[in-house]
N, C-alpha and C. Protein backbone atom coordinates (compact mmCIF):
# COMPACT_ATOMS: atom_id res chain seq x y z
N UNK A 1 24.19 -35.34 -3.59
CA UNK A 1 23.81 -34.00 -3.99
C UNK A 1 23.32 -33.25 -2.75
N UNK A 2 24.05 -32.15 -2.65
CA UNK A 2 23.41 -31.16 -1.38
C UNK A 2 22.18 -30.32 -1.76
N UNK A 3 21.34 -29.67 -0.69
CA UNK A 3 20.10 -29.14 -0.92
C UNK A 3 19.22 -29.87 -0.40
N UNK A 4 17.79 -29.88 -0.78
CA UNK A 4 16.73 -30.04 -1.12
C UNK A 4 16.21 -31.69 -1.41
N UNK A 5 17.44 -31.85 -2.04
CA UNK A 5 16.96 -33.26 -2.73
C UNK A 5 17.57 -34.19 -2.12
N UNK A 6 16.43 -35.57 -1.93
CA UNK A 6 17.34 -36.72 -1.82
C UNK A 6 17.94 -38.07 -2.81
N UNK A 7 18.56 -38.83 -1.97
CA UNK A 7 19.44 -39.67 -3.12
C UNK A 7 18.56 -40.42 -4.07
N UNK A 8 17.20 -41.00 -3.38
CA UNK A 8 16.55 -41.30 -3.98
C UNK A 8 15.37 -40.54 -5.14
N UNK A 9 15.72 -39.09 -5.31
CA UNK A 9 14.73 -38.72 -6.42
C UNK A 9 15.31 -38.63 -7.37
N UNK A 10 14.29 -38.29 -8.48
CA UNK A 10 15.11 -38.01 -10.12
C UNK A 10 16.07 -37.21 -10.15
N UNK A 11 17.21 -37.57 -10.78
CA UNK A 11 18.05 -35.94 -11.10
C UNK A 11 17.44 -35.22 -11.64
N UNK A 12 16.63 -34.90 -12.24
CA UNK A 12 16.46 -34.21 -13.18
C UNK A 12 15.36 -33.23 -12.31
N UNK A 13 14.39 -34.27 -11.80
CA UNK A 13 13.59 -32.88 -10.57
C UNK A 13 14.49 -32.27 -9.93
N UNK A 14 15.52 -32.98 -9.28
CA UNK A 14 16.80 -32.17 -8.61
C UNK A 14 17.26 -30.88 -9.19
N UNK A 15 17.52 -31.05 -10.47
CA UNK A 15 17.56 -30.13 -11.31
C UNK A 15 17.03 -28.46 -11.27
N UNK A 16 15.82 -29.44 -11.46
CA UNK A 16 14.71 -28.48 -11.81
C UNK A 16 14.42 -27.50 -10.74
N UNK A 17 14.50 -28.12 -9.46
CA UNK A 17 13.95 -27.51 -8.03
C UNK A 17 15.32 -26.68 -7.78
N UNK A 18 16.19 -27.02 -7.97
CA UNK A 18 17.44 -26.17 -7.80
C UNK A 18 17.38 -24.65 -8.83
N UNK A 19 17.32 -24.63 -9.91
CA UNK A 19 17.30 -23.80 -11.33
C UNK A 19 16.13 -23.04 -10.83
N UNK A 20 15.01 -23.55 -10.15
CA UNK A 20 13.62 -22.56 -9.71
C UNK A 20 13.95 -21.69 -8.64
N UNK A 21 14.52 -22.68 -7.71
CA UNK A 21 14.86 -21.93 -5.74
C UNK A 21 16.05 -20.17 -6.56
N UNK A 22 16.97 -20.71 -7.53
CA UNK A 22 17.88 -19.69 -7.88
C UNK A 22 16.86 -18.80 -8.20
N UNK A 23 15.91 -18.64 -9.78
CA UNK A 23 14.77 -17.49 -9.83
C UNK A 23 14.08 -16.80 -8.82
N UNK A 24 13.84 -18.00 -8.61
CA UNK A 24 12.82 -17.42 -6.94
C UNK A 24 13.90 -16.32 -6.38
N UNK A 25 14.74 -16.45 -6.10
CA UNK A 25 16.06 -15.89 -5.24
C UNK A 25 16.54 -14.78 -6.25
N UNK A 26 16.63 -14.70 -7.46
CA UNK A 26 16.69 -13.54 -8.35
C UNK A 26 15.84 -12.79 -8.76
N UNK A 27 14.63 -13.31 -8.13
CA UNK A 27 13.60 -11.97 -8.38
C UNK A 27 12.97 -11.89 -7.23
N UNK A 28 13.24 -11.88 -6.26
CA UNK A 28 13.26 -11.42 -4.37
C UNK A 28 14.00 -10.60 -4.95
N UNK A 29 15.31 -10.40 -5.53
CA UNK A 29 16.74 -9.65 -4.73
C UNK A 29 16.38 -8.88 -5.76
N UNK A 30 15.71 -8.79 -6.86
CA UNK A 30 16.01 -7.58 -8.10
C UNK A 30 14.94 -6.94 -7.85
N UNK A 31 13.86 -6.52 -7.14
CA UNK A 31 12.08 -6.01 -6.53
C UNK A 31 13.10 -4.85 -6.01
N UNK A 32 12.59 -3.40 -6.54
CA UNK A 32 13.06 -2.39 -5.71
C UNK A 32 11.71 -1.90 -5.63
N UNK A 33 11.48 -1.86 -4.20
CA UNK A 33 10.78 -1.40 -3.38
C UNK A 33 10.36 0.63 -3.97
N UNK A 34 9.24 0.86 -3.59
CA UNK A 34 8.72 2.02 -3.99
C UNK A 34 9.37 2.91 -1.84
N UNK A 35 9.80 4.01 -2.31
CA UNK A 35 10.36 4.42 -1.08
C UNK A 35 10.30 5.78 -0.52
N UNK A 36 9.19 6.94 -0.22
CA UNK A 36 9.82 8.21 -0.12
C UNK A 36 10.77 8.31 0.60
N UNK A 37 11.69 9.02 0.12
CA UNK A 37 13.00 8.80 1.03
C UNK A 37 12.99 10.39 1.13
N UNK A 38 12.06 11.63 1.34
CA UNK A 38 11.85 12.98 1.80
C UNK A 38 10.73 13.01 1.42
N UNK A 39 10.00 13.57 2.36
CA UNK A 39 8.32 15.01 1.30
C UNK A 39 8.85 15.52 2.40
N UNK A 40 8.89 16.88 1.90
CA UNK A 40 9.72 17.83 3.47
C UNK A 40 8.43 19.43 2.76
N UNK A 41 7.49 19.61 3.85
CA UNK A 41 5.69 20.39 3.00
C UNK A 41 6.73 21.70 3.76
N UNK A 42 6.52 22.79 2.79
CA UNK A 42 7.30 24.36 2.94
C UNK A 42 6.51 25.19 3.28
N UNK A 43 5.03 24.68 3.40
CA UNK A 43 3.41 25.15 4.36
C UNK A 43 3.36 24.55 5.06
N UNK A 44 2.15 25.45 6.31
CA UNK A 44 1.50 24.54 7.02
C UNK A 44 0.83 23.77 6.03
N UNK A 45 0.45 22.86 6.48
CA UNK A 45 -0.94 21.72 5.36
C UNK A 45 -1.95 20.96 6.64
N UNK A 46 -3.09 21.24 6.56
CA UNK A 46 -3.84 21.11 7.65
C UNK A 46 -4.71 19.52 7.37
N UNK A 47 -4.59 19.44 5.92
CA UNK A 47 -4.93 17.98 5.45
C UNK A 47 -4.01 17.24 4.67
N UNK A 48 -3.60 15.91 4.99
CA UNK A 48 -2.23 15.46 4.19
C UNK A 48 -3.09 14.05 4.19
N UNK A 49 -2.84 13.59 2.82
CA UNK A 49 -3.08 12.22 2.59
C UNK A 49 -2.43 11.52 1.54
N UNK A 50 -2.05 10.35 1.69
CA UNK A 50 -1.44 9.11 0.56
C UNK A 50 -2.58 8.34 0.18
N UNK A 51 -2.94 8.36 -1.24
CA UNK A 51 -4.14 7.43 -1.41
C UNK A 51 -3.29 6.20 -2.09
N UNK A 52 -3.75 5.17 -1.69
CA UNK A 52 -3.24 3.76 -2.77
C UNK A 52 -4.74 3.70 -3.63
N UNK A 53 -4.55 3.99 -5.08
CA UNK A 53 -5.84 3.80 -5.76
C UNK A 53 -6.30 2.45 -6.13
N UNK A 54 -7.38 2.16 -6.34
CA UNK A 54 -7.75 0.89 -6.75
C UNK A 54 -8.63 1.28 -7.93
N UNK A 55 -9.48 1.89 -8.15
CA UNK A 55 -10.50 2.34 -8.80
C UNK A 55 -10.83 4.05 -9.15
N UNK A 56 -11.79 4.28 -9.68
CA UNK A 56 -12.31 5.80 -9.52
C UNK A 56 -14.10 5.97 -9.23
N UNK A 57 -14.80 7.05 -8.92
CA UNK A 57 -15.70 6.98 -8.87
C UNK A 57 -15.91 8.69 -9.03
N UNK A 58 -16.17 8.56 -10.36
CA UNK A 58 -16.43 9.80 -11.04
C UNK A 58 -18.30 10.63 -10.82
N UNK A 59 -18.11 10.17 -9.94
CA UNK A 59 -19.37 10.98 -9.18
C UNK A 59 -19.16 12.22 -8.04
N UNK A 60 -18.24 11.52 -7.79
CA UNK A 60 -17.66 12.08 -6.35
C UNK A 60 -16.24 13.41 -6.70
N UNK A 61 -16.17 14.29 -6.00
CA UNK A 61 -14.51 15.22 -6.05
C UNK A 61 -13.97 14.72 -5.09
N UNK A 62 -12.45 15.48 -4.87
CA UNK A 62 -11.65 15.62 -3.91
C UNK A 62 -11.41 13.64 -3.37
N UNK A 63 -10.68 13.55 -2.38
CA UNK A 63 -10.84 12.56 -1.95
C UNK A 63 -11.52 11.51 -2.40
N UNK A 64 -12.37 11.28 -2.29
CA UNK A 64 -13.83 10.41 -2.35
C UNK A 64 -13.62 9.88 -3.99
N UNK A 65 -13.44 10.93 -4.70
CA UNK A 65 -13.34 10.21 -6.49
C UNK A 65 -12.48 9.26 -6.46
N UNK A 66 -11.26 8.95 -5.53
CA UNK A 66 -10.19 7.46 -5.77
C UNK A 66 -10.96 6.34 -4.74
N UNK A 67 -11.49 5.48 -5.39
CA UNK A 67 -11.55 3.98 -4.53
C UNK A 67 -9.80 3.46 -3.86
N UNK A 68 -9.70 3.31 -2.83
CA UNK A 68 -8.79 2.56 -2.34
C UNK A 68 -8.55 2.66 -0.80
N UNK A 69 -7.67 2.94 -0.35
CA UNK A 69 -6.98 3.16 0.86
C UNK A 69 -6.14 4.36 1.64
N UNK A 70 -5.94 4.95 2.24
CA UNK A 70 -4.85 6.07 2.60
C UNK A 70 -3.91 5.22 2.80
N UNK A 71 -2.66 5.83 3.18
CA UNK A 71 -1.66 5.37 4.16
C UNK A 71 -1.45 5.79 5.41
N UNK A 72 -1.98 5.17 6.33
CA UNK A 72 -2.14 5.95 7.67
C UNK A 72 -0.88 6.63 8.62
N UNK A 73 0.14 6.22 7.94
CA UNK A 73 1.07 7.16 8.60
C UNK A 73 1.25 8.79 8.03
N UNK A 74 0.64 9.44 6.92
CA UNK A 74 0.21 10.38 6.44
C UNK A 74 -1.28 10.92 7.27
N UNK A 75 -0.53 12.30 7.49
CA UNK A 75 -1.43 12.79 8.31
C UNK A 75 -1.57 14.19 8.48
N UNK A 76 -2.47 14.98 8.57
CA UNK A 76 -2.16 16.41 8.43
C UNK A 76 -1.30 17.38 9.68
N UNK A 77 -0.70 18.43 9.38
CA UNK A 77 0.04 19.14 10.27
C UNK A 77 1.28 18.12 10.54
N UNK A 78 1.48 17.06 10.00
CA UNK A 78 3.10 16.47 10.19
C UNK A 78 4.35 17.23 9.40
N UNK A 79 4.02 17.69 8.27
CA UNK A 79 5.43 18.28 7.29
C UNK A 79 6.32 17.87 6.40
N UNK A 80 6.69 16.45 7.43
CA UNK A 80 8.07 15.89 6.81
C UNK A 80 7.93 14.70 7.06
N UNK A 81 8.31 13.56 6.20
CA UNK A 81 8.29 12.35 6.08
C UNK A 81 9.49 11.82 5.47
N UNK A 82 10.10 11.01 6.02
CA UNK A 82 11.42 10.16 5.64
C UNK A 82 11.53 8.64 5.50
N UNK A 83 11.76 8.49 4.65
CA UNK A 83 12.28 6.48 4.51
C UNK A 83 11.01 6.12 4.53
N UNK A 84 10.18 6.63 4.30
CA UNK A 84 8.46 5.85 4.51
C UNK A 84 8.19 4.63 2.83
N UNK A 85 8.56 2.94 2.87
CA UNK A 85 8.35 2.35 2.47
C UNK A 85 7.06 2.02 2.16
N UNK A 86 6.35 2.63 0.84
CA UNK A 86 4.95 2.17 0.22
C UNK A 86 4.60 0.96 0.31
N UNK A 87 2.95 0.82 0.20
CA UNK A 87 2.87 -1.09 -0.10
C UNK A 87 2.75 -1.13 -1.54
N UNK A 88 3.14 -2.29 -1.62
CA UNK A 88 3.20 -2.49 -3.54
C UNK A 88 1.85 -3.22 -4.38
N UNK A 89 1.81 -2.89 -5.39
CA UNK A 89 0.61 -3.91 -5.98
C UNK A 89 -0.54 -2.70 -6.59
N UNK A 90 -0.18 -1.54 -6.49
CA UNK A 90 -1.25 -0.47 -6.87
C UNK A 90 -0.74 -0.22 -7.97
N UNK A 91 -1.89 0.22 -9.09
CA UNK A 91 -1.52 0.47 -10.22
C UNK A 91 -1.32 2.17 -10.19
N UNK A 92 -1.87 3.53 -9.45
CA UNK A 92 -2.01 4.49 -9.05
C UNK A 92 -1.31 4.81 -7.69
N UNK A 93 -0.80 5.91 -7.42
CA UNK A 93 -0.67 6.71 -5.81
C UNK A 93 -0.72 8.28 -5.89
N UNK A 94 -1.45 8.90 -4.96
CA UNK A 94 -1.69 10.17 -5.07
C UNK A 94 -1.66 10.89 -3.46
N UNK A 95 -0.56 11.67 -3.43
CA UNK A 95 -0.63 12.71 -2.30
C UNK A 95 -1.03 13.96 -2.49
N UNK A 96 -1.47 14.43 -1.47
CA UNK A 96 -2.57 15.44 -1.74
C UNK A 96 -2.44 16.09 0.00
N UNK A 97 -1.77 17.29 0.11
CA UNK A 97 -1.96 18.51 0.89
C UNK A 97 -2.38 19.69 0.59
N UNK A 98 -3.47 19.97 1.62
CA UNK A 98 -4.42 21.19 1.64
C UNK A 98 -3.97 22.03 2.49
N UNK A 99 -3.77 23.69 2.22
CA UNK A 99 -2.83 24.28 2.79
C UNK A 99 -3.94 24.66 3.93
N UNK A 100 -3.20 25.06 4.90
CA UNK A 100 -3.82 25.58 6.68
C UNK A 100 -5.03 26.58 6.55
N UNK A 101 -4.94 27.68 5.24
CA UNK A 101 -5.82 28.32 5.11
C UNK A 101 -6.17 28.54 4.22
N UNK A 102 -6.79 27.26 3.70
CA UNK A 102 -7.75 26.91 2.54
C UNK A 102 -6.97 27.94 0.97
N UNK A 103 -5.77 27.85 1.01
CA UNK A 103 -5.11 29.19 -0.18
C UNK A 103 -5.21 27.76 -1.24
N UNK A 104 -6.14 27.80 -1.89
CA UNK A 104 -6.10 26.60 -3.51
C UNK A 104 -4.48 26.71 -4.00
N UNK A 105 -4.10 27.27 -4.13
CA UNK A 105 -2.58 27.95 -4.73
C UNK A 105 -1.65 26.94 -4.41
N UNK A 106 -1.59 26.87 -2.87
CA UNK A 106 -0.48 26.27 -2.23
C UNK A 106 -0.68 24.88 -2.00
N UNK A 107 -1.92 24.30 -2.33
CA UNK A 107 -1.84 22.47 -2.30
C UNK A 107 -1.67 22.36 -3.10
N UNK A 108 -0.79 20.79 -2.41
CA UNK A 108 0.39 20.12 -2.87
C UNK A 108 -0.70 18.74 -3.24
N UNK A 109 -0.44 18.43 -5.12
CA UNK A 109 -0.79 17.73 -5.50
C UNK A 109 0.16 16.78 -6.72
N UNK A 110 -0.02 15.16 -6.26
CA UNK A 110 1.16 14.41 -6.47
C UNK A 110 0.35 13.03 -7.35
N UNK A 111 0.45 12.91 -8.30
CA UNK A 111 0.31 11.41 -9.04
C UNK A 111 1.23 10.82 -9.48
N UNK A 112 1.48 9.93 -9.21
CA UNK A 112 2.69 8.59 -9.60
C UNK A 112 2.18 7.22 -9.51
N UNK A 113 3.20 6.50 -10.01
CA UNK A 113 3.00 4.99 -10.35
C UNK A 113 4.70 4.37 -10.18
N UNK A 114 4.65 2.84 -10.06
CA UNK A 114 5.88 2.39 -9.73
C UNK A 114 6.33 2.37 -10.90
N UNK A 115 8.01 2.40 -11.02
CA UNK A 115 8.97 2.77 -11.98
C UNK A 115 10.10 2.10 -11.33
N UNK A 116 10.76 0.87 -11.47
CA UNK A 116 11.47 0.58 -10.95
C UNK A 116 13.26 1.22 -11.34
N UNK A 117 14.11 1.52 -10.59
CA UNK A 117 14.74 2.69 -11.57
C UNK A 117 15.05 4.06 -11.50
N UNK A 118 13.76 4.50 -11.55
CA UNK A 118 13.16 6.30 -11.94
C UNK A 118 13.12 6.85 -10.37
N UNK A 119 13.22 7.87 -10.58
CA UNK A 119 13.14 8.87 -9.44
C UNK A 119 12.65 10.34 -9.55
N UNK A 120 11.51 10.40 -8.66
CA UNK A 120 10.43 11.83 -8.35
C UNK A 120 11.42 12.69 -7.45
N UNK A 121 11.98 13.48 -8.54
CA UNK A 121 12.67 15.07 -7.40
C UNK A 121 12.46 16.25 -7.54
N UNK A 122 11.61 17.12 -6.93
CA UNK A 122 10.54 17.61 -6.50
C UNK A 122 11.18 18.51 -5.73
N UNK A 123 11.44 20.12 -6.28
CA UNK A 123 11.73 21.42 -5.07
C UNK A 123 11.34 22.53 -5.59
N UNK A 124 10.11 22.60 -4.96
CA UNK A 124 9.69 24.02 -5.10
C UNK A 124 9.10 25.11 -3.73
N UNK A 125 8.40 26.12 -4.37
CA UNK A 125 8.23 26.89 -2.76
C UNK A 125 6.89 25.95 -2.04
N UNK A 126 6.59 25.03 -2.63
CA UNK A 126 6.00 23.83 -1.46
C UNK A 126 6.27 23.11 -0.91
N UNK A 127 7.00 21.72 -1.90
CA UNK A 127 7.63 21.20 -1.04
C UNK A 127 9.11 20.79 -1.86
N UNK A 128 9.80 19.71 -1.25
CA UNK A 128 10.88 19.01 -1.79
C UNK A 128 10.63 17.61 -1.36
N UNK A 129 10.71 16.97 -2.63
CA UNK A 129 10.20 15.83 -2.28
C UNK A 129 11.34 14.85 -3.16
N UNK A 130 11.55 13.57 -2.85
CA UNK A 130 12.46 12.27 -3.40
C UNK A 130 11.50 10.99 -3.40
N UNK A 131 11.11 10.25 -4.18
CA UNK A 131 10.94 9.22 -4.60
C UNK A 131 11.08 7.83 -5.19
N UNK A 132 11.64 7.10 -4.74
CA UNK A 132 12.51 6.31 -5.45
C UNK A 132 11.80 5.19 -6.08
N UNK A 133 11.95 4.94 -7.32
CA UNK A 133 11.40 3.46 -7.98
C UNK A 133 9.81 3.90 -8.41
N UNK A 134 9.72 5.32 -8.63
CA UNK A 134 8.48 5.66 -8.71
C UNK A 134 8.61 6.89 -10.08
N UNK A 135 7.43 7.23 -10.57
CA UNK A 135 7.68 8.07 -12.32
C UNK A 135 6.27 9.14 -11.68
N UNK A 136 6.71 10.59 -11.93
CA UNK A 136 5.06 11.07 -11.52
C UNK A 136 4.19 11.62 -12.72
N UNK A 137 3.07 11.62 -12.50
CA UNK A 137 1.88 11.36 -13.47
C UNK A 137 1.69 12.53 -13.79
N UNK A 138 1.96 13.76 -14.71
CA UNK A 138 1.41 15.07 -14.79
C UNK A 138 -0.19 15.17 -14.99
N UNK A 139 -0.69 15.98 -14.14
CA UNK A 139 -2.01 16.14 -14.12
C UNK A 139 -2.65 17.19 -14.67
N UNK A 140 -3.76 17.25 -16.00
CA UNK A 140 -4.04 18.14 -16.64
C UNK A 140 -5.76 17.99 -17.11
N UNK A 141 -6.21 18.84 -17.34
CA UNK A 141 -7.36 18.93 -17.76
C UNK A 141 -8.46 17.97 -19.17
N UNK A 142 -6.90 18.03 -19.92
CA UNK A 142 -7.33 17.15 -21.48
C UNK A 142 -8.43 15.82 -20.96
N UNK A 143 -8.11 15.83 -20.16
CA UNK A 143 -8.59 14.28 -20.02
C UNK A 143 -10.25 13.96 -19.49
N UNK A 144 -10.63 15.45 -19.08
CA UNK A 144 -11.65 15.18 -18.57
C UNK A 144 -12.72 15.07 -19.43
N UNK A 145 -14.00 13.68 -18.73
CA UNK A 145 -14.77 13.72 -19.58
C UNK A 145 -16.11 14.92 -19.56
N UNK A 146 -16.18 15.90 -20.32
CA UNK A 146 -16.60 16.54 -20.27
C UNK A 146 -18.50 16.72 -20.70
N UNK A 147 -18.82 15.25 -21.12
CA UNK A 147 -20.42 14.41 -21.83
C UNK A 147 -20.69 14.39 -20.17
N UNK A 148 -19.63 14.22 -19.18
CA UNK A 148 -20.48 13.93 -17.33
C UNK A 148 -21.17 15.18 -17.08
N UNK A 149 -22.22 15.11 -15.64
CA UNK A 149 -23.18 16.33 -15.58
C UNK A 149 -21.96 17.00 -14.72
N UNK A 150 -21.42 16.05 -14.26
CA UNK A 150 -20.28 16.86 -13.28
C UNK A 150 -19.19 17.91 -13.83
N UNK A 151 -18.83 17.39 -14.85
CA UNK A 151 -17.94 18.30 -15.61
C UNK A 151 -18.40 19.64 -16.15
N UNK A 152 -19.52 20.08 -15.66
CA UNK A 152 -19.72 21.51 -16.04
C UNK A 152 -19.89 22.40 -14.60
N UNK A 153 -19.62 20.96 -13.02
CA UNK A 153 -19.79 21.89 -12.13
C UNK A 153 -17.99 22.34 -11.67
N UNK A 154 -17.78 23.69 -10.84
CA UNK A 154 -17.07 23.93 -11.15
C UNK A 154 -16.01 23.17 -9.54
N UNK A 155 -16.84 23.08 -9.09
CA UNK A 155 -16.12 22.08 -7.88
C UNK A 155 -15.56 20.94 -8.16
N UNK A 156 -16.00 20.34 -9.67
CA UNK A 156 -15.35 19.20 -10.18
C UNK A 156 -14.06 19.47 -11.13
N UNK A 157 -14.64 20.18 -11.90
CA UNK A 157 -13.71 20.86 -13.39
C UNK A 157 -12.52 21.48 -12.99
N UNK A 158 -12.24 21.72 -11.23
CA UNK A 158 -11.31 22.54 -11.11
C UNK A 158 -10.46 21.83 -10.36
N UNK A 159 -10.86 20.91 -9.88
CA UNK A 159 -10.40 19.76 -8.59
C UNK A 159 -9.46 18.91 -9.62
N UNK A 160 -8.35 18.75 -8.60
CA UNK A 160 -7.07 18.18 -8.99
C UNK A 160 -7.40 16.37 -9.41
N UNK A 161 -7.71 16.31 -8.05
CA UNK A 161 -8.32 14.80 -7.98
C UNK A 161 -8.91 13.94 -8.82
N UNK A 162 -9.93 15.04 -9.08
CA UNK A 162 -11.26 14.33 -10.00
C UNK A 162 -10.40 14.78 -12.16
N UNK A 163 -9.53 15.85 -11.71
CA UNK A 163 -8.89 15.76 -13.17
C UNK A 163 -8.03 14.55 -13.25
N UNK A 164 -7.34 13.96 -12.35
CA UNK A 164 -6.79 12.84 -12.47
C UNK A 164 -7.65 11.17 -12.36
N UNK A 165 -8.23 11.44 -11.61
CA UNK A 165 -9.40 10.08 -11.59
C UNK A 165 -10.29 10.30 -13.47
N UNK A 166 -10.40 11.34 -14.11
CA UNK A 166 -10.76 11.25 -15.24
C UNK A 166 -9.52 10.83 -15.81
N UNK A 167 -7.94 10.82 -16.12
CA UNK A 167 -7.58 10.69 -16.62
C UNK A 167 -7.02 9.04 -16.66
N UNK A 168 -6.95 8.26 -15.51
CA UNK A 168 -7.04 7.09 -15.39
C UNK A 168 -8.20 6.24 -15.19
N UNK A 169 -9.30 6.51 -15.25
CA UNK A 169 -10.49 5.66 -15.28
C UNK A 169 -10.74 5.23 -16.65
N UNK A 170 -11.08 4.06 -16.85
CA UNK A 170 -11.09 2.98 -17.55
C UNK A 170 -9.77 2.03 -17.95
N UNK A 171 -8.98 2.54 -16.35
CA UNK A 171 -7.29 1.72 -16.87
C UNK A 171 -7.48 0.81 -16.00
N UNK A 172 -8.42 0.36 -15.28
CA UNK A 172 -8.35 -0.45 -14.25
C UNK A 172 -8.92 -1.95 -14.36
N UNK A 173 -8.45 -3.17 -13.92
CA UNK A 173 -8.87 -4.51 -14.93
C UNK A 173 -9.59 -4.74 -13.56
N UNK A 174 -11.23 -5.18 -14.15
CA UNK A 174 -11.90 -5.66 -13.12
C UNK A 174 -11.70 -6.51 -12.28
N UNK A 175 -12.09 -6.98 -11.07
CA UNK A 175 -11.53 -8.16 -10.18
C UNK A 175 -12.43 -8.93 -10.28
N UNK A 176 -12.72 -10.38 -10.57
CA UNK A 176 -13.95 -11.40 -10.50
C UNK A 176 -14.08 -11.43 -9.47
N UNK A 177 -14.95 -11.69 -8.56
CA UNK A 177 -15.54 -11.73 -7.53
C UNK A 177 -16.03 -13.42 -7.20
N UNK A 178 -16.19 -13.64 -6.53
CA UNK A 178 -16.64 -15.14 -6.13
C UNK A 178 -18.11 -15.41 -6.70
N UNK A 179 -19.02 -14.35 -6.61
CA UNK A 179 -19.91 -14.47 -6.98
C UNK A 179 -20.52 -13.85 -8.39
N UNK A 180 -19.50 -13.77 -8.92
CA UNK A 180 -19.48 -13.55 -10.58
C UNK A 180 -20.28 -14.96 -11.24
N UNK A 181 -21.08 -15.30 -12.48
CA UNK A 181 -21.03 -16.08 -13.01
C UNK A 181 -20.33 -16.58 -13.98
């Protein structure tokens, strides 16, 4: 028998280790990758960021309300971005450009999640944007909790961010920690 195995083991582990290495090998090759394949910004944008979310923290607006990470190749005054391969494993992603002169109007605000499949296409007088393997999240007001002290200020109630961090907070499964009991 060729492979893996030798003459002396069970057939049947032979088997088995063969029938696994194939899965293993069919779900490598079937993973489509999350991909912008354009954000092409139709403003200046003087602040540009990719958040990978992990959490929310509904204390906070703008920025600061998503626990997680940027993507540091997002950056302000760049424009255009091509073939830029996401990292995977986030349950949330949110881009977010602030136009050059503070015009609320013209930032560019983006929620999505992976969709293996689906595709974000995106052309308006901001930007044009392509997404691949990704579904985007419409962002709306319904969701906010409005019992918070924050939700009656208007820096919160009006903020894109913090309407979306209300609308996914409590979707997130805690992580045990080592020092959990």
């Amino acid at each position: 028998m060729s492979g893996p195995c030798h003459l002396n083991e069970s057939t049947n582990y032979c088997k088995w280790l063969h029938i696994n290495l194939i899965m293993i090998t069919l779900v490598c090759n079937s993973y489509e990758m999350m991909i912008i394949r354009r954000l092409e910004l139709k403003k200046t944008y003087r602040i540009e960021w990719l958040r990978y979310i992990t959490g929310v923290n509904l204390s906070q607006h703008c920025m600061k309300c998503f626990l997680g990470k940027n993507d540091p190749r997002i950056r302000g005054y760049q424009n255009a971005y091509y073939d830029l391969e996401l990292q995977e494993g986030f349950q949330y992603y949110y881009f977010c450009a602030v136009h050059q002169d503070w015009i609320w109007a013209n930032n560019i605000h983006l929620a999505f999640r992976e969709k293996a499949g689906s595709r974000i296409s995106i052309d308006n007088e901001r930007v044009k944007c392509e997404i691949e393997n990704a579904e985007e999240i419409v962002i709306d007001k319904t969701s906010i909790d409005w019992s918070l002290p924050q939700a009656a200020d208007k820096k919160f109630n009006t903020c894109r961010n913090w309407m979306f961090a209300n609308m996914i907070n409590g979707t997130f499964v805690r992580q045990r920690s080592l020092f959990d009991q």
